[in-house]
Protein backbone atom coordinates (compact mmCIF):
# COMPACT_ATOMS: atom_id res chain seq x y z
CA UNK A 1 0.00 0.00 0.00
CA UNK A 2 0.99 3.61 -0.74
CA UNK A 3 2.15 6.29 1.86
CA UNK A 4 0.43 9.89 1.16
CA UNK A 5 1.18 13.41 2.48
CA UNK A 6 -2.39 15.40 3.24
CA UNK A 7 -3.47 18.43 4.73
CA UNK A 8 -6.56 17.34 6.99
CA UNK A 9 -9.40 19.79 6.52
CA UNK A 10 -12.23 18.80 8.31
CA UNK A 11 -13.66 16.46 10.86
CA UNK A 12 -16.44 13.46 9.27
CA UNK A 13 -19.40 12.56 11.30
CA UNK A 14 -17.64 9.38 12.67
CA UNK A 15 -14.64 11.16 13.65
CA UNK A 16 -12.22 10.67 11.12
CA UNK A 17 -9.84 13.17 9.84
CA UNK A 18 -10.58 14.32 5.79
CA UNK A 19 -7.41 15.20 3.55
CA UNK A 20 -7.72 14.87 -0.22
CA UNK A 21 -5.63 13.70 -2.85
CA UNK A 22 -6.10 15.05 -6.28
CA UNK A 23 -9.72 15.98 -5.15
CA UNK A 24 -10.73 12.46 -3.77
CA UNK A 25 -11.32 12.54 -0.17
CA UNK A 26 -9.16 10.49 1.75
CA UNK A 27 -10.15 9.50 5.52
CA UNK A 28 -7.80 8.75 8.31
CA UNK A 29 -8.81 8.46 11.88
CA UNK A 30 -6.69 10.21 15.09
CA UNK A 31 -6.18 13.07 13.17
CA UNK A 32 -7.63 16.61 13.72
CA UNK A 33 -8.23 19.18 11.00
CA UNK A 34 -5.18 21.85 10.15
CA UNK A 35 -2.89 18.79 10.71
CA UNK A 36 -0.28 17.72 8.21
CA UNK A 37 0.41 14.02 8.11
CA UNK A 38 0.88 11.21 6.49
CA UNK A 39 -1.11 8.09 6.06
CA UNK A 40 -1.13 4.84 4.34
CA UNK A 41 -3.95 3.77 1.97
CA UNK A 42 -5.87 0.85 3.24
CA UNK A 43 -8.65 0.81 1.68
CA UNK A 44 -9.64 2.38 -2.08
CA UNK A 45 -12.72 3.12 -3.47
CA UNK A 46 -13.28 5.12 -6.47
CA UNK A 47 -14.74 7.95 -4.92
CA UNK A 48 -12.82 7.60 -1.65
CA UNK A 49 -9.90 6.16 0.33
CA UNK A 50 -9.27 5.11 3.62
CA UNK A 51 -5.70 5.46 4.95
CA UNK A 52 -3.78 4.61 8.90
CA UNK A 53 -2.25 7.14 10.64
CA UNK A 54 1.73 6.95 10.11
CA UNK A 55 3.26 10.06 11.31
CA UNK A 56 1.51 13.73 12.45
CA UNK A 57 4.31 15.68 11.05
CA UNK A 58 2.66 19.19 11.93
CA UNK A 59 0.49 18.74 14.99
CA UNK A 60 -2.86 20.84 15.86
CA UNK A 61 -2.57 23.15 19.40
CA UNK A 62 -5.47 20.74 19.91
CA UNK A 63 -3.58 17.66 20.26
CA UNK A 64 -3.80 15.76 23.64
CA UNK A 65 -2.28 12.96 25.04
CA UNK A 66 -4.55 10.17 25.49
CA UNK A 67 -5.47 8.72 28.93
CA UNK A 68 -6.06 5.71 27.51
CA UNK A 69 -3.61 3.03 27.18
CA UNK A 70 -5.84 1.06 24.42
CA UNK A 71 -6.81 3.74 22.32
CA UNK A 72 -5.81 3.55 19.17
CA UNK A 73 -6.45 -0.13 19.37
CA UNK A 74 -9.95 -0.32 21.01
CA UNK A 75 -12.94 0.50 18.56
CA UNK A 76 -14.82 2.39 21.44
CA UNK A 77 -13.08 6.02 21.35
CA UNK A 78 -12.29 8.02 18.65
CA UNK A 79 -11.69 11.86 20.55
CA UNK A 80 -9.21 11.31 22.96
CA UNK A 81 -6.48 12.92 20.97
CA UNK A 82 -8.51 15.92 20.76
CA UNK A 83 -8.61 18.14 24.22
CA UNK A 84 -12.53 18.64 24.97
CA UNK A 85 -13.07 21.74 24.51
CA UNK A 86 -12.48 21.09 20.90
CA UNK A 87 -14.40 17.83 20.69
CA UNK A 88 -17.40 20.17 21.70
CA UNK A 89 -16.80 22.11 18.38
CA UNK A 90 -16.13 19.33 16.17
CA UNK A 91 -19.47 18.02 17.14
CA UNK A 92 -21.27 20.90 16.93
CA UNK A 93 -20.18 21.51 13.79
CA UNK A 94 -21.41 18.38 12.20
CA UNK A 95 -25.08 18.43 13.95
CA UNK A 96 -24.76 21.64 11.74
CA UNK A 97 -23.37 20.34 8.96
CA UNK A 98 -25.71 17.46 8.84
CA UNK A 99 -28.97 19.15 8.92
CA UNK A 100 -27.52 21.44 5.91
CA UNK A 101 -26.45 18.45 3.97
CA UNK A 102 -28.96 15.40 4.28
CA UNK A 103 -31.75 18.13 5.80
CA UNK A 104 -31.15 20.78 3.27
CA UNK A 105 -32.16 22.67 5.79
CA UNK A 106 -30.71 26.52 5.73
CA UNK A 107 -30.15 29.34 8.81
CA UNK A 108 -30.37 26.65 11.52
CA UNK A 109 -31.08 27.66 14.85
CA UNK A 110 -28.10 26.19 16.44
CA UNK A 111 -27.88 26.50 20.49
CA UNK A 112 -24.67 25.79 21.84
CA UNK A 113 -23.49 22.29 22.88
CA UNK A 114 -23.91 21.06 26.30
CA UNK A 115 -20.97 19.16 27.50
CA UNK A 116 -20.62 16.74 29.78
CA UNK A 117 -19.27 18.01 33.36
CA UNK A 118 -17.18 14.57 33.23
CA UNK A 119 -15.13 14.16 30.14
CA UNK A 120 -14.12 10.77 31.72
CA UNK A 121 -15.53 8.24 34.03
CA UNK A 122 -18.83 8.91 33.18
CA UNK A 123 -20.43 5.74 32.03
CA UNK A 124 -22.42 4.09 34.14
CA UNK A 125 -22.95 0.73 32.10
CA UNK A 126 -20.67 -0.89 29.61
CA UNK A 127 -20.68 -4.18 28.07
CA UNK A 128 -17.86 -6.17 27.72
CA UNK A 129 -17.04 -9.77 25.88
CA UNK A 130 -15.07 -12.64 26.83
CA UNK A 131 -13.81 -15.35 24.15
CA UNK A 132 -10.49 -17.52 25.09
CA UNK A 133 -9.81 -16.03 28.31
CA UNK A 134 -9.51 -12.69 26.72
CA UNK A 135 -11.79 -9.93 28.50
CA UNK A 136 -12.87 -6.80 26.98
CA UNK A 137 -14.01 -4.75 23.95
CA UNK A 138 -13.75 -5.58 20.17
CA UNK A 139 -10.44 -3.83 18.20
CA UNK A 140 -10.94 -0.86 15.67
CA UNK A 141 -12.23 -2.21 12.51
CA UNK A 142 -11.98 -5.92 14.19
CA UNK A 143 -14.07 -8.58 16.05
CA UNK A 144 -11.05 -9.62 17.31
CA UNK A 145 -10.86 -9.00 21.11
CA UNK A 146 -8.38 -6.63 22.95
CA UNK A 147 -7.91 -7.24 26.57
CA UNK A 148 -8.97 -4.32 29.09
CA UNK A 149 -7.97 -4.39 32.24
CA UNK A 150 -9.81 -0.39 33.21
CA UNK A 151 -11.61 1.54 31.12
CA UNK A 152 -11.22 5.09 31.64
CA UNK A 153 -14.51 6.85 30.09
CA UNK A 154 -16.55 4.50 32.55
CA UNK A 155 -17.27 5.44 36.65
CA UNK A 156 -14.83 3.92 39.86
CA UNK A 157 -18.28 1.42 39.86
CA UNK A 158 -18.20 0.12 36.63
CA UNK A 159 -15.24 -0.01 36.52
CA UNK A 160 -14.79 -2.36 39.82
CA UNK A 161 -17.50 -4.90 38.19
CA UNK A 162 -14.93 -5.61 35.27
CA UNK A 163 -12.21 -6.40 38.09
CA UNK A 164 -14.53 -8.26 39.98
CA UNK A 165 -15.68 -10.09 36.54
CA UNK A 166 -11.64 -10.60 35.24
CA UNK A 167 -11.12 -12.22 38.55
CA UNK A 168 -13.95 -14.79 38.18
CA UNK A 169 -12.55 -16.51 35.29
CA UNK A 170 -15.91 -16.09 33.10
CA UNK A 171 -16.98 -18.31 30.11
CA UNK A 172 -16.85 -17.02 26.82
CA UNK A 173 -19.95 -14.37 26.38
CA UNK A 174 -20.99 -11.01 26.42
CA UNK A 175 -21.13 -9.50 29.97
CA UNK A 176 -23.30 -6.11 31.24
CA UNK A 177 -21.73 -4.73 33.97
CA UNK A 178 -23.57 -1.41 35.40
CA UNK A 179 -24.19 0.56 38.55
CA UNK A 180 -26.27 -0.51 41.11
CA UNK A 181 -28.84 2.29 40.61
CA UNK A 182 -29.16 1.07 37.04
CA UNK A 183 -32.86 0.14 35.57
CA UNK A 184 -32.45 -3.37 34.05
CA UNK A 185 -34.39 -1.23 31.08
CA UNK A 186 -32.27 0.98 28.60
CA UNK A 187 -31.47 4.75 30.61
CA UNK A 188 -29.36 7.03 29.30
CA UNK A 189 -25.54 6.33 30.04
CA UNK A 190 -24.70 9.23 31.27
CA UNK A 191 -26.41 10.28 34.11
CA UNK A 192 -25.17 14.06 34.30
CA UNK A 193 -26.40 15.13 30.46
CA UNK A 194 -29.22 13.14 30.94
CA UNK A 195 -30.32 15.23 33.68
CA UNK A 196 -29.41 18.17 31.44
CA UNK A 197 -31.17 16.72 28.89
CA UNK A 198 -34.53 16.22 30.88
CA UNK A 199 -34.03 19.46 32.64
CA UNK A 200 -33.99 21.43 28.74
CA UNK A 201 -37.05 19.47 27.69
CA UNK A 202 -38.54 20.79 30.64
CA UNK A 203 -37.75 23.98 29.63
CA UNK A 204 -38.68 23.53 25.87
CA UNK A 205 -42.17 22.53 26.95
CA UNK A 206 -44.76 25.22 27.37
CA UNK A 207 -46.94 25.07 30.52
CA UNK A 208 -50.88 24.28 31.25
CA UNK A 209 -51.14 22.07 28.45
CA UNK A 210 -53.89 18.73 28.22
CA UNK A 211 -52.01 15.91 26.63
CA UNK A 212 -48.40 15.08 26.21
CA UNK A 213 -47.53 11.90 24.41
CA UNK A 214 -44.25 10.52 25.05
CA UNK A 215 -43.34 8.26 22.10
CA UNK A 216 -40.37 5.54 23.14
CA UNK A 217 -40.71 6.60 26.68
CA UNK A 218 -38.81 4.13 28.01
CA UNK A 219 -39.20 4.33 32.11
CA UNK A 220 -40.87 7.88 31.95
CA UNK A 221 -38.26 9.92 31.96
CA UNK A 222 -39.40 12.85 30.59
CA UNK A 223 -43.12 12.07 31.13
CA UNK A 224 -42.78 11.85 34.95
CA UNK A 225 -40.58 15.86 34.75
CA UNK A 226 -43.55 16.85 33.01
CA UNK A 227 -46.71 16.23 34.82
CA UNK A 228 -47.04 19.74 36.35
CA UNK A 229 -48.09 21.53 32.75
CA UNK A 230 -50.25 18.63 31.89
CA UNK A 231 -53.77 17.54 32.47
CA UNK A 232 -53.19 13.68 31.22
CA UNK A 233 -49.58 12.35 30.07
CA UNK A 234 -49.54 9.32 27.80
CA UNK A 235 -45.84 7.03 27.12
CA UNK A 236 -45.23 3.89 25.00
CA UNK A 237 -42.67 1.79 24.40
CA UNK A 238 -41.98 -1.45 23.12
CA UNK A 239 -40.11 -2.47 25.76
CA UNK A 240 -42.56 -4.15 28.50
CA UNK A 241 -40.13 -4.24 31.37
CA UNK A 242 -39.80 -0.40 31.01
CA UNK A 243 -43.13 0.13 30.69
CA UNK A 244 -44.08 -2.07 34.01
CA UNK A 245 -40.75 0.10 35.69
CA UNK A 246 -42.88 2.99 34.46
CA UNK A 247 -46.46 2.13 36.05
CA UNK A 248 -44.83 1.74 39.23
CA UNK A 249 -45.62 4.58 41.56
CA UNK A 250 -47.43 6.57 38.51
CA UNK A 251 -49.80 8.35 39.62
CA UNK A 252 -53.77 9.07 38.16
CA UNK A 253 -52.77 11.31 35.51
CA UNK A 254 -50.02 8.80 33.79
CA UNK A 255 -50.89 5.76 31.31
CA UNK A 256 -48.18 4.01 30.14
CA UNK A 257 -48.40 1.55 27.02
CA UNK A 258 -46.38 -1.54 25.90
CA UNK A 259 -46.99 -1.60 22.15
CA UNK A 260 -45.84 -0.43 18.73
CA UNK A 261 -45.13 3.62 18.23
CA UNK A 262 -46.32 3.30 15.36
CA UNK A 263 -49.34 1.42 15.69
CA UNK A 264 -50.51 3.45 18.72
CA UNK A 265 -50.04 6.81 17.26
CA UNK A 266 -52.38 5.70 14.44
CA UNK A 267 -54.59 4.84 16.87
CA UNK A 268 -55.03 8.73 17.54
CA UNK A 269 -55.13 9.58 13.48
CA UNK A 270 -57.86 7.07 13.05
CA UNK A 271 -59.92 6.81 16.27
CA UNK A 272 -62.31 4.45 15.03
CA UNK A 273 -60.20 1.60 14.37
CA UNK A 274 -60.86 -0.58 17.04
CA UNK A 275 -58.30 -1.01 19.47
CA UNK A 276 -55.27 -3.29 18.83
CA UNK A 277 -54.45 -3.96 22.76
CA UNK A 278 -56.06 -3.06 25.66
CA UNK A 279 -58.41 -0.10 27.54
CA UNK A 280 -55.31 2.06 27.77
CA UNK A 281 -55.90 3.16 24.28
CA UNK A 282 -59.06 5.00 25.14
CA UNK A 283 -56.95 7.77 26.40
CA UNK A 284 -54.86 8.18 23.20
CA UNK A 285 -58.53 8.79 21.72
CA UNK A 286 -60.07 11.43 22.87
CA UNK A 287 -58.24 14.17 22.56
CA UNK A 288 -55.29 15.25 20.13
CA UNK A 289 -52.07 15.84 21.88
CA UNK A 290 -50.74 19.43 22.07
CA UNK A 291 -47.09 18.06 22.77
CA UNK A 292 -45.29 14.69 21.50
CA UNK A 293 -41.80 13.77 22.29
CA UNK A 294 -40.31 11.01 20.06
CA UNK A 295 -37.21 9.62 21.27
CA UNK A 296 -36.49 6.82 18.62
CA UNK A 297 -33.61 4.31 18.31
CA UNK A 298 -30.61 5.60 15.80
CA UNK A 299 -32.64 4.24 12.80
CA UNK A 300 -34.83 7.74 13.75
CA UNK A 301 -38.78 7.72 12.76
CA UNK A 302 -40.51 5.43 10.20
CA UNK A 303 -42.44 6.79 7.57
CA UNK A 304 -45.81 5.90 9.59
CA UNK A 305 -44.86 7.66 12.64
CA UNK A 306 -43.41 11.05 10.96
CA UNK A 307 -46.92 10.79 8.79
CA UNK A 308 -48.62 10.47 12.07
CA UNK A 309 -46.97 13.44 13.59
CA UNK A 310 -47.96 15.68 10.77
CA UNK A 311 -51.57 14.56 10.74
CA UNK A 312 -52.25 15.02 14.38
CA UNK A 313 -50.04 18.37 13.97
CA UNK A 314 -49.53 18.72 18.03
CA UNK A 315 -48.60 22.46 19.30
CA UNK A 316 -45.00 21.43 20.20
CA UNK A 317 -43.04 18.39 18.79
CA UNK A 318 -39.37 17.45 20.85
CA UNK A 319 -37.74 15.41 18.89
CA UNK A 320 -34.50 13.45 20.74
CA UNK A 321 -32.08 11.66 18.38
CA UNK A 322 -29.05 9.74 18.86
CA UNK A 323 -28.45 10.03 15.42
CA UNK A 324 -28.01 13.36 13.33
CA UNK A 325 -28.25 11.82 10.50
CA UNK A 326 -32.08 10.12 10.73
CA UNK A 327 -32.50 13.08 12.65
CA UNK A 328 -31.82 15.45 9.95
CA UNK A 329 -33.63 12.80 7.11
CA UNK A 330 -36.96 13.11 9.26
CA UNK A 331 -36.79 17.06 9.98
CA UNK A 332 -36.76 17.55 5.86
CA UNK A 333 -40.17 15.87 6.05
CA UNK A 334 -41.15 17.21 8.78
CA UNK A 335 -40.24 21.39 8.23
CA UNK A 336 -43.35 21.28 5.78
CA UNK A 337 -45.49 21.90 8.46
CA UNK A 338 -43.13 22.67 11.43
CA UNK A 339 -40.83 25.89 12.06
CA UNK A 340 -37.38 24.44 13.97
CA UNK A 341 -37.45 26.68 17.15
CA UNK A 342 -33.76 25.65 18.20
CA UNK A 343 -32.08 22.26 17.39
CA UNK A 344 -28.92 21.81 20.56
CA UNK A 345 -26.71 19.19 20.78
CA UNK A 346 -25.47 17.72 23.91
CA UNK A 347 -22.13 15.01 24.50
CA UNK A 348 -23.61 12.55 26.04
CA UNK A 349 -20.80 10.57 24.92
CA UNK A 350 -17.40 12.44 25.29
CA UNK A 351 -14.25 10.75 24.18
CA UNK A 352 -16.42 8.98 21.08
CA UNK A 353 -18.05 10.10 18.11
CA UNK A 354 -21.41 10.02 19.33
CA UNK A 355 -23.96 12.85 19.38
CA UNK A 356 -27.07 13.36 20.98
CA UNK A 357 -29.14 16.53 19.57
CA UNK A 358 -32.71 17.89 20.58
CA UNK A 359 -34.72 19.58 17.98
CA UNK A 360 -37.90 21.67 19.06
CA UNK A 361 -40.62 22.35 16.39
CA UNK A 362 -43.80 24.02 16.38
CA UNK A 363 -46.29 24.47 13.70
């Protein structure tokens, strides 16, 4: 394979560096834009290449050392060259860049990025894999197995449940270790943005309303901040053990429903369908909602739901993505009949490539 010199300009969603050579982009990861280095081609495609690091022969200011012994090696972090502060801008920039380019959406209202107060030992659940007495995460680019003794972007907790599990000898599998305040349901990993997060929803969400429908509500998280400014709160989720951790302690005003998203929201479009499930569905019925949230998995909305959302056209639609991409697919559709109030990211993941956004929207 052949070494080239480039000039990195920019940052991909995925966190790879961008050079070009002769006007085909060329992407190398652990590199940071304004960097000159050189790479070795890997990979060629006729519209692109991938290339390895060899040498940074002019370094950014924004260079760090890693605290990481494994990166480099381990597929989980792709940042930690980068000092934060700069990581905060890279991903702001490409929730920006994003929406402009798969959105085609112009003058976004961009809020600033909320970072996480801990840039490292944050994560309070990881999940780790042990084949051949080797104990740890997958390799960049690899399903082979590199062997992790600590892992640095998770808390003291965690991180004492992988010692505890590397001294027990386990069999080959795939191993969740996780605080003790945990839900056994999916919660957000980081349990400082996700505060943040709940707390701007709050904020985002106008008071005194009727009904909020929380689409993919998992355990209630928002639903349960929100019950002073509505009259009658509605969540669903496919997931029945979060919807069970849900109903516990909910109190007259909540309903909580383990079905389909999609199914259930058409349930409101077409109230006289009969119901698909059970009496819960009487609530979804008799009113339209004047606030939905839709927190969907990175695959973002289906075509049923986003048509759902535009027919019941609530007052204010919250839309939490893991994904900027989907994200910025489904707010093309969606900006026919919606004005984006603000769309903020926030590192829920710092040290990776990850980026959570919320968008707010209003008819």
């Amino acid at each position: 394979m052949r070494v080239v010199e480039l000039k990195i300009e920019d940052i991909a969603f995925g966190g790879k560096g961008v050079g070009r050579e002769q006007g085909k982009a060329i992407f190398v990861p652990y590199t940071i834009e304004g960097e000159l280095v050189s790479a070795e081609i890997v990979r060629e495609k006729k519209q692109f290449a991938e290339a390895d690091l060899v040498e940074v022969k002019e370094g950014s200011s924004h260079r760090v050392t890693p605290k990481c012994p494994y990166f480099g090696r381990c597929g989980g972090c792709a940042y930690q060259h980068i000092g934060y502060e700069h990581q905060l801008a890279i991903k702001w920039r490409q929730v920006r860049n994003v929406l402009e380019r798969i959105g085609k959406l112009k003058e976004i209202p961009m809020r600033p990025i909320i970072p996480s107060p801990k840039p490292y030992g944050y994560r309070n659940r990881i999940t780790v894999h042990a084949q051949d007495g080797v104990i740890g995460f997958f390799r960049r680019d690899s399903h082979r197995l590199i062997d992790v003794e600590r892992c640095p972007i998770s808390c003291d907790e965690v991180n004492r449940e992988l010692t505890d599990l590397r001294r027990g000898n386990p069999r080959d599998g795939h191993y969740a270790l996780r605080t003790s305040s945990s839900w056994r349901v999916f919660s957000q990993t980081n349990d400082e943005v996700a505060d943040a997060l709940r707390d701007l929803i709050v904020d985002l969400v106008p008071p005194n309303q009727d009904l909020l429908i929380d689409a993919y509500c998992g355990t209630g998280f928002f639903a349960k901040a929100l019950l002073n400014k509505f009259e009658r709160v509605v969540g669903i989720d496919w997931d029945k053990f979060a919807i069970t951790a849900a109903k516990e302690k909910a109190t007259g005003k909540e309903t909580y429903i383990a079905g389909n998203v999609e199914e259930e929201l058409q349930q409101v479009v077409h109230p006289n369908r009969p119901p698909v499930n059970d009496i819960d569905r009487r609530r979804l019925r008799s009113i339209a909602p004047t606030t939905i949230i839709v927190d969907p998995p990175a695959t973002g909305l289906s075509t049923n739901v986003r048509r759902s959302i535009l027919n019941l056209a609530p007052t204010t639609l919250i839309y939490v993505s893991c994904n900027p991409a989907t994200l910025a697919r489904d707010l093309k559709e969606l900006h026919g009949k919606f004005t984006i109030n603000s769309v903020t990211p926030l590192d829920m993941f710092p040290q990776t490539a990850e980026i959570e956004a919320v968008a707010h929207l209003q008819p």
